[in-house]
C-alpha atoms as a PDB file:
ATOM      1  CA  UNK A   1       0.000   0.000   0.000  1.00  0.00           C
ATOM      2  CA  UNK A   2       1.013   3.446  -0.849  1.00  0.00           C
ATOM      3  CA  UNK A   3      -0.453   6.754   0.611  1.00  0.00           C
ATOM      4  CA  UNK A   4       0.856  10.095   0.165  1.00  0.00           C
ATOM      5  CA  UNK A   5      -0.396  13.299   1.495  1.00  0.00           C
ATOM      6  CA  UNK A   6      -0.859  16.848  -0.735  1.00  0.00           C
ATOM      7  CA  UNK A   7      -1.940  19.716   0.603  1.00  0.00           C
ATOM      8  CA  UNK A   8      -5.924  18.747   0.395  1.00  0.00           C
ATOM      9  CA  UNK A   9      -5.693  15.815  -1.404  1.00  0.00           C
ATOM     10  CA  UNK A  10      -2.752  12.484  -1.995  1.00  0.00           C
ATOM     11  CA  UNK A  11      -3.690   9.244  -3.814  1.00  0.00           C
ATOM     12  CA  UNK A  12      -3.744   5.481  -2.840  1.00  0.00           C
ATOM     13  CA  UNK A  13      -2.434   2.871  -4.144  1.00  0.00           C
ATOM     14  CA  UNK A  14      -3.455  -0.727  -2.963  1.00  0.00           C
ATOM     15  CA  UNK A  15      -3.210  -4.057  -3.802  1.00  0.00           C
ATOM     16  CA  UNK A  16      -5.520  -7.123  -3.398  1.00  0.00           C
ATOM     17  CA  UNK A  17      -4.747 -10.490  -3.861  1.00  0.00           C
ATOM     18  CA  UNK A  18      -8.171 -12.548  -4.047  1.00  0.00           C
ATOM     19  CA  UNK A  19     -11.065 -10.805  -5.107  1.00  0.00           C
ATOM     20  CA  UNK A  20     -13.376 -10.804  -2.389  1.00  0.00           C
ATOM     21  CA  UNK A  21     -14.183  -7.793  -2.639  1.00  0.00           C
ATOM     22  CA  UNK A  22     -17.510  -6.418  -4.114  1.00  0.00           C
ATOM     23  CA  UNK A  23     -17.392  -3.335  -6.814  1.00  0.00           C
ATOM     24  CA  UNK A  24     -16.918   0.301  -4.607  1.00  0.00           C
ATOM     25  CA  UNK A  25     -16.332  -1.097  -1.611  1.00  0.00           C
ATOM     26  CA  UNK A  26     -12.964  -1.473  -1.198  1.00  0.00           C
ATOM     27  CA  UNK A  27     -13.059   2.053  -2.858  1.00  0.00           C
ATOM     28  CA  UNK A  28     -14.886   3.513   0.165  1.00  0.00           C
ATOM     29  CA  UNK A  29     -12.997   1.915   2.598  1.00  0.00           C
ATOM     30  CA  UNK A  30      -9.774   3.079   1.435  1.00  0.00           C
ATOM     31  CA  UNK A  31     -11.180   6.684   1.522  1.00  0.00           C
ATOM     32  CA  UNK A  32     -12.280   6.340   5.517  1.00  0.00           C
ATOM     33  CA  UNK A  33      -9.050   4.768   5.997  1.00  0.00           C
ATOM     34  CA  UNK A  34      -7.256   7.643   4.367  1.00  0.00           C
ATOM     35  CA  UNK A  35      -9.173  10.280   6.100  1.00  0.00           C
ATOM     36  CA  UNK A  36      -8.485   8.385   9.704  1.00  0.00           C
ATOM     37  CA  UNK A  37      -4.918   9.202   8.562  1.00  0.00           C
ATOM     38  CA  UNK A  38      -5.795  12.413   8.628  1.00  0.00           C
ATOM     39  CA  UNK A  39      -7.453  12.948  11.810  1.00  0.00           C
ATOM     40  CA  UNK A  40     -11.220  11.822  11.831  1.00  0.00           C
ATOM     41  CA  UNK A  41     -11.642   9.766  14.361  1.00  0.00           C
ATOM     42  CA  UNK A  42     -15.494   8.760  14.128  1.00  0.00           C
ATOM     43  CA  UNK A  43     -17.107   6.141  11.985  1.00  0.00           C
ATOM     44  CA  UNK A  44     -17.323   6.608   8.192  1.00  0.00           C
ATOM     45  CA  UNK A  45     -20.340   6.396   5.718  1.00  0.00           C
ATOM     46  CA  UNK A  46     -19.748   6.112   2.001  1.00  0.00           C
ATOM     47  CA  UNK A  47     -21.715   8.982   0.304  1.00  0.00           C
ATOM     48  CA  UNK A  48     -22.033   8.139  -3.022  1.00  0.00           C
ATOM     49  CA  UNK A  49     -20.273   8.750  -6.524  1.00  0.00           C
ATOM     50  CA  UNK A  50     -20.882  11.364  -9.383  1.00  0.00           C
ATOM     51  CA  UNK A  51     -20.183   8.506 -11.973  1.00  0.00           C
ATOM     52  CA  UNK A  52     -19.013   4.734 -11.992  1.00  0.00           C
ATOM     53  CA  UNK A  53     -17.746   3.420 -15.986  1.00  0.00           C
ATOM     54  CA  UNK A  54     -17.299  -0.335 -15.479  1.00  0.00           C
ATOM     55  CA  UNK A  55     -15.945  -2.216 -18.512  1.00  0.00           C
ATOM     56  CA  UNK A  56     -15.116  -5.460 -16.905  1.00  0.00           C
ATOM     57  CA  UNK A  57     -16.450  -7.466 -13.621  1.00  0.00           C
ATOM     58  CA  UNK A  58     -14.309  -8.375 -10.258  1.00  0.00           C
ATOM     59  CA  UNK A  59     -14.065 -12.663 -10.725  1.00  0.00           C
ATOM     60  CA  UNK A  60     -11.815 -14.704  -9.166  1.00  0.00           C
ATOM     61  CA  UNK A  61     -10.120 -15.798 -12.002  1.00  0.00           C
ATOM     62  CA  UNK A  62      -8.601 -11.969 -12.354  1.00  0.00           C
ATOM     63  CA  UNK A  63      -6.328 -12.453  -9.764  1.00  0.00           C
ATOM     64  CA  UNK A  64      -4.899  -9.363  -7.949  1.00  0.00           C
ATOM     65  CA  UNK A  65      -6.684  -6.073  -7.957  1.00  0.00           C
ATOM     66  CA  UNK A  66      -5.274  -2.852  -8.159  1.00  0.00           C
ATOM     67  CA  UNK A  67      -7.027   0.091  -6.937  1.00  0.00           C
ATOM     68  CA  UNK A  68      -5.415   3.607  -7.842  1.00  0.00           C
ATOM     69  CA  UNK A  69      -7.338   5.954  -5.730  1.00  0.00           C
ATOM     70  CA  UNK A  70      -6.319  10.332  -6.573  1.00  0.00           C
ATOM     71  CA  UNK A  71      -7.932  12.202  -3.756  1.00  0.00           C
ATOM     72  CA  UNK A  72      -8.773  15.077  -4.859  1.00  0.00           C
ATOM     73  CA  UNK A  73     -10.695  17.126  -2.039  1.00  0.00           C
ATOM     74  CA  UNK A  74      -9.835  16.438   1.854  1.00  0.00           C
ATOM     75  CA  UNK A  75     -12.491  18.956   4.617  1.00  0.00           C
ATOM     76  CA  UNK A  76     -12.416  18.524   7.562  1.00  0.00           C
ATOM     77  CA  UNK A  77     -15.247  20.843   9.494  1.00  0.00           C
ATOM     78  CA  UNK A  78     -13.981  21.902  13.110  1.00  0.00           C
ATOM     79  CA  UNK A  79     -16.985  23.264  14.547  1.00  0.00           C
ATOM     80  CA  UNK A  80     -18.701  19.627  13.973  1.00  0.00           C
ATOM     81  CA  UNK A  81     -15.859  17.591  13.665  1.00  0.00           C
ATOM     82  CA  UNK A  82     -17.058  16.117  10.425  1.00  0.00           C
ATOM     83  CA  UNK A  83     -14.748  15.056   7.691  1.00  0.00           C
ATOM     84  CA  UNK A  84     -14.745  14.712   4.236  1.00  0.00           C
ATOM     85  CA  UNK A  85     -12.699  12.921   1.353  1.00  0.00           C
ATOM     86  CA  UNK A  86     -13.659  12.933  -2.608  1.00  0.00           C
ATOM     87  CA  UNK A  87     -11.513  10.763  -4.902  1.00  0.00           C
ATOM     88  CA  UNK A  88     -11.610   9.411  -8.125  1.00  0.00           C
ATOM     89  CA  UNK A  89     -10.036   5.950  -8.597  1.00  0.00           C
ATOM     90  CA  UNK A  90      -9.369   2.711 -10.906  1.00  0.00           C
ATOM     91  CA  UNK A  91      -9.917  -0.726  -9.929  1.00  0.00           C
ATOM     92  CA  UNK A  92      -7.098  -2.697 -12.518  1.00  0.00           C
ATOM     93  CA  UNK A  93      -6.671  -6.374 -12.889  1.00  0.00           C
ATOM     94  CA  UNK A  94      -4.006  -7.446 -14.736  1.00  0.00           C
ATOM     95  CA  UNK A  95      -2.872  -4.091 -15.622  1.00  0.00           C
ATOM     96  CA  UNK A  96      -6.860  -3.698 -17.273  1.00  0.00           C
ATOM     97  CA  UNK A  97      -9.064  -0.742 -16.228  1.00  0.00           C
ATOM     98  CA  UNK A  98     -12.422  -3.099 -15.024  1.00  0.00           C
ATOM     99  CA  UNK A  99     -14.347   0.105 -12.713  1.00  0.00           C
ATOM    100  CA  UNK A 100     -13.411   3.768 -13.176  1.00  0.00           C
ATOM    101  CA  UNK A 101     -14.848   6.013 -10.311  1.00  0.00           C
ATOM    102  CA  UNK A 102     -15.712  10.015 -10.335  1.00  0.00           C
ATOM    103  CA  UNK A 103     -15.776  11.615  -7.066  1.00  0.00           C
ATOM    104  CA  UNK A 104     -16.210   8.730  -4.925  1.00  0.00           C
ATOM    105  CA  UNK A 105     -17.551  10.414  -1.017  1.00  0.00           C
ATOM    106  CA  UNK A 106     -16.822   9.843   2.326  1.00  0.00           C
ATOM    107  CA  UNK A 107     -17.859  11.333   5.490  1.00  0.00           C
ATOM    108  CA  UNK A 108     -16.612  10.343   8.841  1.00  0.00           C
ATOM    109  CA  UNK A 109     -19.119  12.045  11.907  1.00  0.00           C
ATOM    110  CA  UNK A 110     -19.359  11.574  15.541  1.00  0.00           C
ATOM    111  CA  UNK A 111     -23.202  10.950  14.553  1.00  0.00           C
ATOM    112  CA  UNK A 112     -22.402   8.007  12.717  1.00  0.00           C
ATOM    113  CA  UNK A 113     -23.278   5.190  14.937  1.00  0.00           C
ATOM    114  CA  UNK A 114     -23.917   1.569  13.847  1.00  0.00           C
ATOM    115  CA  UNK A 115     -25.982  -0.596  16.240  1.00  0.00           C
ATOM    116  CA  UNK A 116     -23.593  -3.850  15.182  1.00  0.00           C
ATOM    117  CA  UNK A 117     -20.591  -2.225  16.051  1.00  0.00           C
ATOM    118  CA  UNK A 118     -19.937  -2.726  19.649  1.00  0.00           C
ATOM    119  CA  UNK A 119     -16.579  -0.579  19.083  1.00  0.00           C
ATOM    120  CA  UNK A 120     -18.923   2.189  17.842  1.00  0.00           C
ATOM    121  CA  UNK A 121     -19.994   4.243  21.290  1.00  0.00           C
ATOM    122  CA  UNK A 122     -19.321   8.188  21.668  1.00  0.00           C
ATOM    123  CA  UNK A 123     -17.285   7.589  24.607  1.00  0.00           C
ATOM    124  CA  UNK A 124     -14.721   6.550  22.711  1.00  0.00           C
ATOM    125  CA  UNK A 125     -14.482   8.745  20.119  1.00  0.00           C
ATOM    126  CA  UNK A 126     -14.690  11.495  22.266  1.00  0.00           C
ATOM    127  CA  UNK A 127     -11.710   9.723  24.229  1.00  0.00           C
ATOM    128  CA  UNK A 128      -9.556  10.598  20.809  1.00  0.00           C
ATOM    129  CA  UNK A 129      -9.293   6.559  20.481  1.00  0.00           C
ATOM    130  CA  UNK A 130      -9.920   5.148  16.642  1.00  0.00           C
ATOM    131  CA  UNK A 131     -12.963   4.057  15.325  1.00  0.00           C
ATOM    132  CA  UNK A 132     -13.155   0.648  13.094  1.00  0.00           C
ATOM    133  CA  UNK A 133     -14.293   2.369   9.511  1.00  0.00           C
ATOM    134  CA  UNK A 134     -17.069   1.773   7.235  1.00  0.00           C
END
């Protein structure tokens, strides 16, 4: 894995070797991880995309997956301490583009609270401590 830091943005690069995954995903989760590098330190929620181009399918037969992530907008709101990460990002296999991904959201908020998660509580992210992410 590769993550680099510019200003308000970076990239990611990451690598999977089985493909377990399903479509966005891995996408999303790689944008909460990237903004818990950053500070947030509540749960994250994917938001949504502007566009998704898929010209292949994830199978297992593909082997590893490559997923080239260029975040382009990082906010981080102080008065709520809400964050916020846009990217737009490939998902290659075998050096093939098979998903292409415009603006790809993430929000990470102390409201953000999933009943399943017993490491989701407010105590602890008002403690500073890390939440598990989307």
């Amino acid at each position: 894995m590769n993550i680099a830091h510019d200003g308000n943005g970076g990239h990611i690069i990451a690598e999977q070797d089985t493909c377990t995954s399903y479509g966005l995903d891995p996408i999303w989760q790689l944008l909460a991880f990237y903004l818990t590098l950053r500070g947030a330190t509540s749960n994250a929620r994917p938001l949504g995309c502007k566009e998704v181009d898929c010209s292949g399918q994830i199978r297992s037969y593909r082997g590893c997956l490559r997923y080239q992530i260029s975040v382009t907008l990082v906010t981080h709101f102080r008065q709520s301490a809400i964050f916020l990460a846009v990217g737009d990002a490939l998902i290659l296999a075998r050096g093939e583009t098979i998903f292409s991904v415009r603006e790809a959201q993430v929000g990470a908020s102390p409201e953000i609270h999933y009943s399943d998660d017993p490491s989701s509580s407010r105590d602890r992210a008002s403690a500073g401590y890390l939440e598990t992410l989307a």
